[in-house]
PDB file of N, CA and C in Angstrom:
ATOM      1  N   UNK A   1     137.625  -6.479 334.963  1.00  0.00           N
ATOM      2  CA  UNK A   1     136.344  -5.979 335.450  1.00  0.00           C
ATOM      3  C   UNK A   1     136.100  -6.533 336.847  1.00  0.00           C
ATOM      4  N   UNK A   2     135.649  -5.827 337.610  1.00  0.00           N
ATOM      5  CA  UNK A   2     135.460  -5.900 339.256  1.00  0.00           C
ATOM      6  C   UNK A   2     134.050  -6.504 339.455  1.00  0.00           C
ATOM      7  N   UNK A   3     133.521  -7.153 339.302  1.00  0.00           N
ATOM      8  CA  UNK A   3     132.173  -7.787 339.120  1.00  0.00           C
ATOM      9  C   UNK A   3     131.553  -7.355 340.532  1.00  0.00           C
ATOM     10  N   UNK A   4     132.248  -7.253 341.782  1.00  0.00           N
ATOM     11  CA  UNK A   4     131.850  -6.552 343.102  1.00  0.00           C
ATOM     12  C   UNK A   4     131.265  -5.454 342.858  1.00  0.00           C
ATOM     13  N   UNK A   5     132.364  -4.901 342.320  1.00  0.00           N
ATOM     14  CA  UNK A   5     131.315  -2.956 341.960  1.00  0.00           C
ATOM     15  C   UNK A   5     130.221  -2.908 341.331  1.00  0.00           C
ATOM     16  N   UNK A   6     129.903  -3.869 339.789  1.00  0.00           N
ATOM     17  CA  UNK A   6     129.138  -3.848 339.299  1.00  0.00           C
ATOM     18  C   UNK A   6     127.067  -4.581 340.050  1.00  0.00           C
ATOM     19  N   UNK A   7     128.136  -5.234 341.091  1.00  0.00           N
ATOM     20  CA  UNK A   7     126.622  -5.464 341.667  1.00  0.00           C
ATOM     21  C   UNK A   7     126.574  -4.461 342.737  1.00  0.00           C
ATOM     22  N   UNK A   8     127.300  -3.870 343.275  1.00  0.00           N
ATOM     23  CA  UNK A   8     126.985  -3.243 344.358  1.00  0.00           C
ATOM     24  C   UNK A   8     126.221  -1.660 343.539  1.00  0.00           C
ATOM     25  N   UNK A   9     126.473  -1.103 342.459  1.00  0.00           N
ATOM     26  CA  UNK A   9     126.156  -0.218 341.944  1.00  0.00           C
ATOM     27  C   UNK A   9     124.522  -0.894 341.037  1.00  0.00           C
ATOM     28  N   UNK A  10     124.331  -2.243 341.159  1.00  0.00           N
ATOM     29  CA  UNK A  10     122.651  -2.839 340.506  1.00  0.00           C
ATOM     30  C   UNK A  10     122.352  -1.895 341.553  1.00  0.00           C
ATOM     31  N   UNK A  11     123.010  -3.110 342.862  1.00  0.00           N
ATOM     32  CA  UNK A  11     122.098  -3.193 344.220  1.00  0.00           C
ATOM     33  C   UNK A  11     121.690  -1.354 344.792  1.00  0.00           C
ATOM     34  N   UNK A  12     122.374  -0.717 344.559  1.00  0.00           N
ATOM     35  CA  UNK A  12     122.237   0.910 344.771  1.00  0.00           C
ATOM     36  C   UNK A  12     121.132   1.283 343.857  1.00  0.00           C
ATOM     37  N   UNK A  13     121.455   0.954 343.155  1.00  0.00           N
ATOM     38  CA  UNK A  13     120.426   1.407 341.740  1.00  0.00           C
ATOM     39  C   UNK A  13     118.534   0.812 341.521  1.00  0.00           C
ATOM     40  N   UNK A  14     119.014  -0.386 342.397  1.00  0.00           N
ATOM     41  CA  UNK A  14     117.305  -0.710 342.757  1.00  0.00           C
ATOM     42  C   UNK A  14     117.239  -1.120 343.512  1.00  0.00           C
ATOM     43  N   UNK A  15     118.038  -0.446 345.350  1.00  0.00           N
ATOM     44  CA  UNK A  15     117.617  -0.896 346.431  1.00  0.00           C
ATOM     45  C   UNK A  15     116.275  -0.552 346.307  1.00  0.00           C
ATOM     46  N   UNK A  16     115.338   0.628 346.150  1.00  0.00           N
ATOM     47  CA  UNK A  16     113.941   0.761 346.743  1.00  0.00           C
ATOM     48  C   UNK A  16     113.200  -0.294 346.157  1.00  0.00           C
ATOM     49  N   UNK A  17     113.271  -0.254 344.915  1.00  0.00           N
ATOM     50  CA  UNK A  17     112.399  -1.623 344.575  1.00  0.00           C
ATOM     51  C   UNK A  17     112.781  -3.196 345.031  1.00  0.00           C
ATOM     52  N   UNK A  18     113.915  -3.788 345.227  1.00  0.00           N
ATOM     53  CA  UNK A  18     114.370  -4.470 346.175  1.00  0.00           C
ATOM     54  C   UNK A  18     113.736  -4.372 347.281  1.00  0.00           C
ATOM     55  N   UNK A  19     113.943  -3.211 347.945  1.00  0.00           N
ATOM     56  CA  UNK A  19     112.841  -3.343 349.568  1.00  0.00           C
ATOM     57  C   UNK A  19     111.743  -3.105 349.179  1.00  0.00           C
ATOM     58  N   UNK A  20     110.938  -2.655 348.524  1.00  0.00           N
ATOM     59  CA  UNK A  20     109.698  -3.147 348.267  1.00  0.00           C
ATOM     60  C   UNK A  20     109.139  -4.126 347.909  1.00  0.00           C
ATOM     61  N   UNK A  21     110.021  -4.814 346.916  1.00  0.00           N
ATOM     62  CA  UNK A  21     109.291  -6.238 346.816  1.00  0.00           C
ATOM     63  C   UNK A  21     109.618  -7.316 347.735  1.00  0.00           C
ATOM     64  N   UNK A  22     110.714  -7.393 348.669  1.00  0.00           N
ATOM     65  CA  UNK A  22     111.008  -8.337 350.088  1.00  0.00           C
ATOM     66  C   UNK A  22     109.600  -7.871 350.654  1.00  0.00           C
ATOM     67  N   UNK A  23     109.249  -6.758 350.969  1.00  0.00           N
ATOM     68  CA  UNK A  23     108.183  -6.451 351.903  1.00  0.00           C
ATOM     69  C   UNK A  23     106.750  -7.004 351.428  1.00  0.00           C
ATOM     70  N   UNK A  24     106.614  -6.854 350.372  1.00  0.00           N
ATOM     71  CA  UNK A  24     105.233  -7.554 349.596  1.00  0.00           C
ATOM     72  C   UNK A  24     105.576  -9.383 350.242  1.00  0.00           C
ATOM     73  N   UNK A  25     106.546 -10.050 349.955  1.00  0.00           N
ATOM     74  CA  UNK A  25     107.027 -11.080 349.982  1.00  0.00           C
ATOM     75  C   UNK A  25     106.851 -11.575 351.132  1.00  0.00           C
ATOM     76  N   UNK A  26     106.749 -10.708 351.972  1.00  0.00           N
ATOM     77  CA  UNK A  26     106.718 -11.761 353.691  1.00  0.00           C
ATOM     78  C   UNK A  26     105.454 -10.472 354.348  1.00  0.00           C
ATOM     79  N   UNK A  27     104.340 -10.718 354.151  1.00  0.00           N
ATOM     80  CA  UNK A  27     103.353 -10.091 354.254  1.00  0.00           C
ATOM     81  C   UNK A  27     103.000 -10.692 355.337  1.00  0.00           C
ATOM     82  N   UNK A  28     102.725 -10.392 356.633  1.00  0.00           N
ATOM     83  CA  UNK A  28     101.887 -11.086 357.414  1.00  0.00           C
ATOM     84  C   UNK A  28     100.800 -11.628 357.120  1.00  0.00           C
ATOM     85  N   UNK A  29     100.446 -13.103 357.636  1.00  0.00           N
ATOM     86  CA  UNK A  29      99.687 -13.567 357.116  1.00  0.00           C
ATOM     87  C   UNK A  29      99.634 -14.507 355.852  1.00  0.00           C
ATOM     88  N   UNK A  30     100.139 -14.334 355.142  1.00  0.00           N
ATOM     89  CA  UNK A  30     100.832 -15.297 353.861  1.00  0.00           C
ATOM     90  C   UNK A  30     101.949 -15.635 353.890  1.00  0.00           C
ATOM     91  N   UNK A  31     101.692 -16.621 352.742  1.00  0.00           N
ATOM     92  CA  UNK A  31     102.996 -17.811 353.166  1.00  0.00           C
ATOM     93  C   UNK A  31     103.407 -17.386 351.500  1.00  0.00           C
ATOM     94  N   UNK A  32     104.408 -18.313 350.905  1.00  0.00           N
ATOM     95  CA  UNK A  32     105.494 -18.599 349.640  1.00  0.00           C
ATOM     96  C   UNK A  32     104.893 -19.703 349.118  1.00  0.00           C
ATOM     97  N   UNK A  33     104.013 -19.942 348.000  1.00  0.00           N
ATOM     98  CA  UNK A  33     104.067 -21.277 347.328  1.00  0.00           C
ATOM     99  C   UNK A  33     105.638 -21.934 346.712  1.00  0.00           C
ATOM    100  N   UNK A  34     106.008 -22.509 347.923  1.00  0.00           N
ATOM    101  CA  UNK A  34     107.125 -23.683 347.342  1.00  0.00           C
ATOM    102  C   UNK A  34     107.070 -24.411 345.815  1.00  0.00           C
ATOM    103  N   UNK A  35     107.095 -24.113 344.474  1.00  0.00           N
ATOM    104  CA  UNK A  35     106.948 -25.382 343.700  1.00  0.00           C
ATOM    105  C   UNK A  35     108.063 -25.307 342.707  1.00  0.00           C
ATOM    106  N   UNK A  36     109.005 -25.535 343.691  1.00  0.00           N
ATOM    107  CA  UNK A  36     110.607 -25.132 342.925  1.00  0.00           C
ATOM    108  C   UNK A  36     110.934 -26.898 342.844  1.00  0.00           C
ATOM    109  N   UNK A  37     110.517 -27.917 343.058  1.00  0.00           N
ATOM    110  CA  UNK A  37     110.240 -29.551 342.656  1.00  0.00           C
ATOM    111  C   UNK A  37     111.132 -29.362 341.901  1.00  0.00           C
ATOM    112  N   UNK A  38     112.252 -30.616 341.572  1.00  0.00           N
ATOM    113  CA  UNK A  38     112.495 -30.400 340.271  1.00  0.00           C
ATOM    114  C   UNK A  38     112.133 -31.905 339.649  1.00  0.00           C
ATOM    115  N   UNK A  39     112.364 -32.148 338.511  1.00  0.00           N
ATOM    116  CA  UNK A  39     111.626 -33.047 337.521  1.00  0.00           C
ATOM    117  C   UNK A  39     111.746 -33.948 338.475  1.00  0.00           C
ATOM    118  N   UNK A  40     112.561 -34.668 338.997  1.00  0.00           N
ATOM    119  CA  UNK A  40     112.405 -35.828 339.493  1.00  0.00           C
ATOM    120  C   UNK A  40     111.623 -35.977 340.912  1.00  0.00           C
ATOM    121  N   UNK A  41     111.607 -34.724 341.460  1.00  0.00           N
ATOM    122  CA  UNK A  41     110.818 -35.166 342.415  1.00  0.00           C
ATOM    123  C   UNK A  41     109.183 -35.088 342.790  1.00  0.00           C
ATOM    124  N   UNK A  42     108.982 -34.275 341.590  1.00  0.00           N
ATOM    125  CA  UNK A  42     107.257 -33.971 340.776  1.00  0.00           C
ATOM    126  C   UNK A  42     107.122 -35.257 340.232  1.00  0.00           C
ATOM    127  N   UNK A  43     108.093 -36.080 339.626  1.00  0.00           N
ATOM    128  CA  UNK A  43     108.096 -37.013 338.909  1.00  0.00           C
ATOM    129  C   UNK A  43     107.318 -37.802 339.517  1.00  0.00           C
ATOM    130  N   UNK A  44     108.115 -37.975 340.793  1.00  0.00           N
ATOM    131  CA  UNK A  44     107.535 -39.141 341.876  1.00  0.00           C
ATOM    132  C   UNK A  44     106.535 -39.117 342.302  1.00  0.00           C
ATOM    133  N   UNK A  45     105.744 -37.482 342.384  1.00  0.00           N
ATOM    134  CA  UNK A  45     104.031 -37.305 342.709  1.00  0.00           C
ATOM    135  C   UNK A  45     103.410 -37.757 341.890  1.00  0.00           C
ATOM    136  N   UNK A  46     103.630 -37.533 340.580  1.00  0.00           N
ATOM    137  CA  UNK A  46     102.804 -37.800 339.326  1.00  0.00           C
ATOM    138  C   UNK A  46     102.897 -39.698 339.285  1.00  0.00           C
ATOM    139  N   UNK A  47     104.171 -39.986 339.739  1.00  0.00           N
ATOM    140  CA  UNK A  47     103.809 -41.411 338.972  1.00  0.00           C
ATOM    141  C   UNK A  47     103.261 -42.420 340.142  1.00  0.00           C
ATOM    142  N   UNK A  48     103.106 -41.199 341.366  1.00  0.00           N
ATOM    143  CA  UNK A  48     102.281 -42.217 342.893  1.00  0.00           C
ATOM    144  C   UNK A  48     101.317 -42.199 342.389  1.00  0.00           C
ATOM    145  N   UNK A  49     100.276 -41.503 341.138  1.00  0.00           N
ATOM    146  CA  UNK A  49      98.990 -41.491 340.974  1.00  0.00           C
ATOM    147  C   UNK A  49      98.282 -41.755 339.782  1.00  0.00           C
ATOM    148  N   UNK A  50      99.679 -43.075 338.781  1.00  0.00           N
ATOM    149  CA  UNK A  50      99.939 -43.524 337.799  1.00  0.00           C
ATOM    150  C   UNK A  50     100.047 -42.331 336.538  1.00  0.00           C
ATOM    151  N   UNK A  51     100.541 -41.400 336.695  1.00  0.00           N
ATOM    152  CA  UNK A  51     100.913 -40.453 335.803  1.00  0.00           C
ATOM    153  C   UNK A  51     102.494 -40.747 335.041  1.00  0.00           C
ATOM    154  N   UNK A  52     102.357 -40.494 333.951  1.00  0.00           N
ATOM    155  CA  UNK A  52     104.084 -40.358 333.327  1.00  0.00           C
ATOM    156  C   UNK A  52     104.716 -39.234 333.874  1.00  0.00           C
ATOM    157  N   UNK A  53     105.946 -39.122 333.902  1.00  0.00           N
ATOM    158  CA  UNK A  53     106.805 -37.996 334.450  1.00  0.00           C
ATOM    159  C   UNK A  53     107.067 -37.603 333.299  1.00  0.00           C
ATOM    160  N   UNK A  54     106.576 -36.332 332.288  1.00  0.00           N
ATOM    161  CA  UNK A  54     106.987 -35.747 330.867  1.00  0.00           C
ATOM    162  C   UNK A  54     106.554 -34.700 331.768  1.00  0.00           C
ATOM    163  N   UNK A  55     107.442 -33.676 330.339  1.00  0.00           N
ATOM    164  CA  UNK A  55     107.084 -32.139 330.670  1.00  0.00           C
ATOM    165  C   UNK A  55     105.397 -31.662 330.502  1.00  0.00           C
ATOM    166  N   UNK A  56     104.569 -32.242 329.844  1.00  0.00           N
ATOM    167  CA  UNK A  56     103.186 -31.951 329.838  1.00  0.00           C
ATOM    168  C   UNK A  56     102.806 -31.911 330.510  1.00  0.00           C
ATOM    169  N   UNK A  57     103.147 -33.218 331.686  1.00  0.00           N
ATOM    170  CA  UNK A  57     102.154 -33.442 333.317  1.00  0.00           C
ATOM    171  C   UNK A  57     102.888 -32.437 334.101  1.00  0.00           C
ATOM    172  N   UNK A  58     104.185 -32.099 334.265  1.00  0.00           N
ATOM    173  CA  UNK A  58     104.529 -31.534 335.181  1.00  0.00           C
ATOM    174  C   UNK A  58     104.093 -30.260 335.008  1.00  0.00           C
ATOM    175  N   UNK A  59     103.991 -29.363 333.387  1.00  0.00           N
ATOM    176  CA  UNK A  59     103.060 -28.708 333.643  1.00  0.00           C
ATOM    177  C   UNK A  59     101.665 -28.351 334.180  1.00  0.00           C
ATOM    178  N   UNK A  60     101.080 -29.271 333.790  1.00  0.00           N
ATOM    179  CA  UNK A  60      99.583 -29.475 334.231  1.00  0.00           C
ATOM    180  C   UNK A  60      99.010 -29.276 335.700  1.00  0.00           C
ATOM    181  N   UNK A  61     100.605 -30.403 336.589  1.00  0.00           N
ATOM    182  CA  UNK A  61     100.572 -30.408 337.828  1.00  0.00           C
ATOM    183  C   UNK A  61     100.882 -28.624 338.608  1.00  0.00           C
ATOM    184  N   UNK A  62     101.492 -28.449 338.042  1.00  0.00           N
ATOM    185  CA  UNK A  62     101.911 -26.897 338.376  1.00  0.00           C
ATOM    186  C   UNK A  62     100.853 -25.599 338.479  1.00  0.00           C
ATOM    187  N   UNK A  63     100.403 -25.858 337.069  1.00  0.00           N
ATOM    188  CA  UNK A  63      99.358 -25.313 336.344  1.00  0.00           C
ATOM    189  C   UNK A  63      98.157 -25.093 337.285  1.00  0.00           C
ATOM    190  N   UNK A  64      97.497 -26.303 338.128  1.00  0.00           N
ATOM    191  CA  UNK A  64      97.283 -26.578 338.808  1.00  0.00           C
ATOM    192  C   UNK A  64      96.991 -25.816 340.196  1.00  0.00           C
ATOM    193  N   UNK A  65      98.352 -25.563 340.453  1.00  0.00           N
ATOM    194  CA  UNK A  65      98.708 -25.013 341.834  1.00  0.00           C
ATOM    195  C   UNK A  65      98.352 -23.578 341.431  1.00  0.00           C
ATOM    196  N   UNK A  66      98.712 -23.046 340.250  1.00  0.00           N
ATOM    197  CA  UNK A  66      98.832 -21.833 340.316  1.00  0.00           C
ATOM    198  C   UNK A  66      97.384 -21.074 340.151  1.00  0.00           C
ATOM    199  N   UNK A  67      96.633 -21.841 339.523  1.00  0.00           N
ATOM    200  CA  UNK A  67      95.056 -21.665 338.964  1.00  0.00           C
ATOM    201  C   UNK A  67      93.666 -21.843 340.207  1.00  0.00           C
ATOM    202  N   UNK A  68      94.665 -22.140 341.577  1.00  0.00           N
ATOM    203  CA  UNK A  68      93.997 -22.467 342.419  1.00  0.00           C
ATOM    204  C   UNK A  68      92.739 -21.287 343.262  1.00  0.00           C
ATOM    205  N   UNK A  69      91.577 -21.677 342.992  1.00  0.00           N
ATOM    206  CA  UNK A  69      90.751 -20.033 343.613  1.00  0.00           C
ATOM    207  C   UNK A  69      91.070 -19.323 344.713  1.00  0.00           C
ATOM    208  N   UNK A  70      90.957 -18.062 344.288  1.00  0.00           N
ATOM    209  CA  UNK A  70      91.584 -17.350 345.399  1.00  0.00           C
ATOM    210  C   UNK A  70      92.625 -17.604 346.143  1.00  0.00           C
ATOM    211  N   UNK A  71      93.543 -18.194 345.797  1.00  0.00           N
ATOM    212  CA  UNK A  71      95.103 -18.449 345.969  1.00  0.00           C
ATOM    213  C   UNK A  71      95.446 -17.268 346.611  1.00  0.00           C
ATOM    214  N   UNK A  72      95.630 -16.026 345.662  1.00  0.00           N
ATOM    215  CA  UNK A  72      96.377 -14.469 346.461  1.00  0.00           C
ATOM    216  C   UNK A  72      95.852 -14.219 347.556  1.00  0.00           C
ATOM    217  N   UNK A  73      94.837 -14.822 347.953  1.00  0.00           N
ATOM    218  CA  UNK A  73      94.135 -14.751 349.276  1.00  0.00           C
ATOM    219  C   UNK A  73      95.065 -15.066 350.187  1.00  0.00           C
ATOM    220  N   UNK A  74      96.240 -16.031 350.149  1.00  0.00           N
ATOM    221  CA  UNK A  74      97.108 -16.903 350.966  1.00  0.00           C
ATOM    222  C   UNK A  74      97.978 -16.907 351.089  1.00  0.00           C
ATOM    223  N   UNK A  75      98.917 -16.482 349.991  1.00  0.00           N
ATOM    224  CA  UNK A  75     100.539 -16.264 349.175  1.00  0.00           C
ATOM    225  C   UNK A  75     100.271 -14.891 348.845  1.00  0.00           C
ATOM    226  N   UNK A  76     101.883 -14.830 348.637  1.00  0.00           N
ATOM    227  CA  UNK A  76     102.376 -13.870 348.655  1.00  0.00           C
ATOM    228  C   UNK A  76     103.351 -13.610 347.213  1.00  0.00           C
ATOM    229  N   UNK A  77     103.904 -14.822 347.091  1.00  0.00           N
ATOM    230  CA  UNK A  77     104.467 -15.155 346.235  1.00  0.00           C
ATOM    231  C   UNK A  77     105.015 -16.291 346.064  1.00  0.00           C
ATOM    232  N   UNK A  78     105.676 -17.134 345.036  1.00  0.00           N
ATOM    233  CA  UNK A  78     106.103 -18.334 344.220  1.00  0.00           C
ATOM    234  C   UNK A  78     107.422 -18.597 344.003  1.00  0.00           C
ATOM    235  N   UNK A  79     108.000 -19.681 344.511  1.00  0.00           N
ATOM    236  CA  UNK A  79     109.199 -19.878 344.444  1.00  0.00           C
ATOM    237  C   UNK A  79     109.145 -20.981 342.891  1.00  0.00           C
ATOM    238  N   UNK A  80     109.447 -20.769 341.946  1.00  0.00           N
ATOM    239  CA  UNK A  80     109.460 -21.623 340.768  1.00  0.00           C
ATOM    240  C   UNK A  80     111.108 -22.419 340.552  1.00  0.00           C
ATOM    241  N   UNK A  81     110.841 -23.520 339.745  1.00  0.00           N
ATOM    242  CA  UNK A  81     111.308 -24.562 339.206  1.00  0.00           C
ATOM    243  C   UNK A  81     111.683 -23.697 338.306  1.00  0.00           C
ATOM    244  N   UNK A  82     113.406 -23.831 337.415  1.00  0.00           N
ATOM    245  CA  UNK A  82     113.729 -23.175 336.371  1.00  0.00           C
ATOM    246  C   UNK A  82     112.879 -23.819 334.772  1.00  0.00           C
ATOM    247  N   UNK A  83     112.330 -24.909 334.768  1.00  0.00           N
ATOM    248  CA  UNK A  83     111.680 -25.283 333.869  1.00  0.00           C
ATOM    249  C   UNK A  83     109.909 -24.951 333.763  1.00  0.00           C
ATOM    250  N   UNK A  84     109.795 -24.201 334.937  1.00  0.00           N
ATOM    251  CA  UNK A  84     108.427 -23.542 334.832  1.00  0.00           C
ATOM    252  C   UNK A  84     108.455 -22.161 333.815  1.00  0.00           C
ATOM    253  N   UNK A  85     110.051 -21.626 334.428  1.00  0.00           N
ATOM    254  CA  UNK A  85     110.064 -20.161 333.243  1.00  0.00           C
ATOM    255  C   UNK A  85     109.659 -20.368 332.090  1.00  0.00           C
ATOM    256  N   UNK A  86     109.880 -21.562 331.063  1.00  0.00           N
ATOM    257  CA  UNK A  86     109.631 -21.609 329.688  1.00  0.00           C
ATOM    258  C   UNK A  86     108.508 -21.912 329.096  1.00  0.00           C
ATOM    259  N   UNK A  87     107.413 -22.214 330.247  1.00  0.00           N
ATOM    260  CA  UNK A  87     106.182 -22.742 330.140  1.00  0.00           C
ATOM    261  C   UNK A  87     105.396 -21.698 330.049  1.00  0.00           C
ATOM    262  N   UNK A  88     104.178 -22.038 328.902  1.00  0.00           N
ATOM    263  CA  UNK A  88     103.217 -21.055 329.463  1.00  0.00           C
ATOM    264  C   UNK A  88     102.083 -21.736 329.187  1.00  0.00           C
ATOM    265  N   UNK A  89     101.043 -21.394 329.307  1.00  0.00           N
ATOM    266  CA  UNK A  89      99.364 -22.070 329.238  1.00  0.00           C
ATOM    267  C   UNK A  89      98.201 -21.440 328.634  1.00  0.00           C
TER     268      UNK A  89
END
């Protein structure tokens, strides 16, 4: 199996939505919430402010960011941590 063809025939298959969502993505005017952290280095925020580094706080801390008012006002979109996917609230 040619694994080349098979993406080049995704990439054909949902260039438009591909360029539509890059274009949402770099919107003038908004930025990318960065919170792709990974445990250890959230770790180190949480425990500058005597917090434990567990998966609860790092949710919380996240949680956080994302719950922030009127946020879409600013961003555009979210670069996530692979341990944010499994989370929910």
């Amino acid at each position: 199996i040619n694994s080349g063809s098979s993406l080049k025939m995704s990439l054909e298959k949902y260039s438009d939505e591909l360029k539509e969502t890059a274009a949402k993505m770099v919107r003038p005017g908004f930025g990318l919430l960065a919170c792709d952290e990974s445990t250890g280095t959230v770790g180190l925020r949480l425990e500058s402010i005597g917090l434990e580094n567990v998966e609860e706080n790092r949710q919380i801390w996240r949680q956080l960011l994302f719950t922030t008012p009127e946020l879409g006002n600013y961003i555009s979109g979210a670069i996530l941590f692979e341990e944010t996917l499994y989370q929910s609230s």
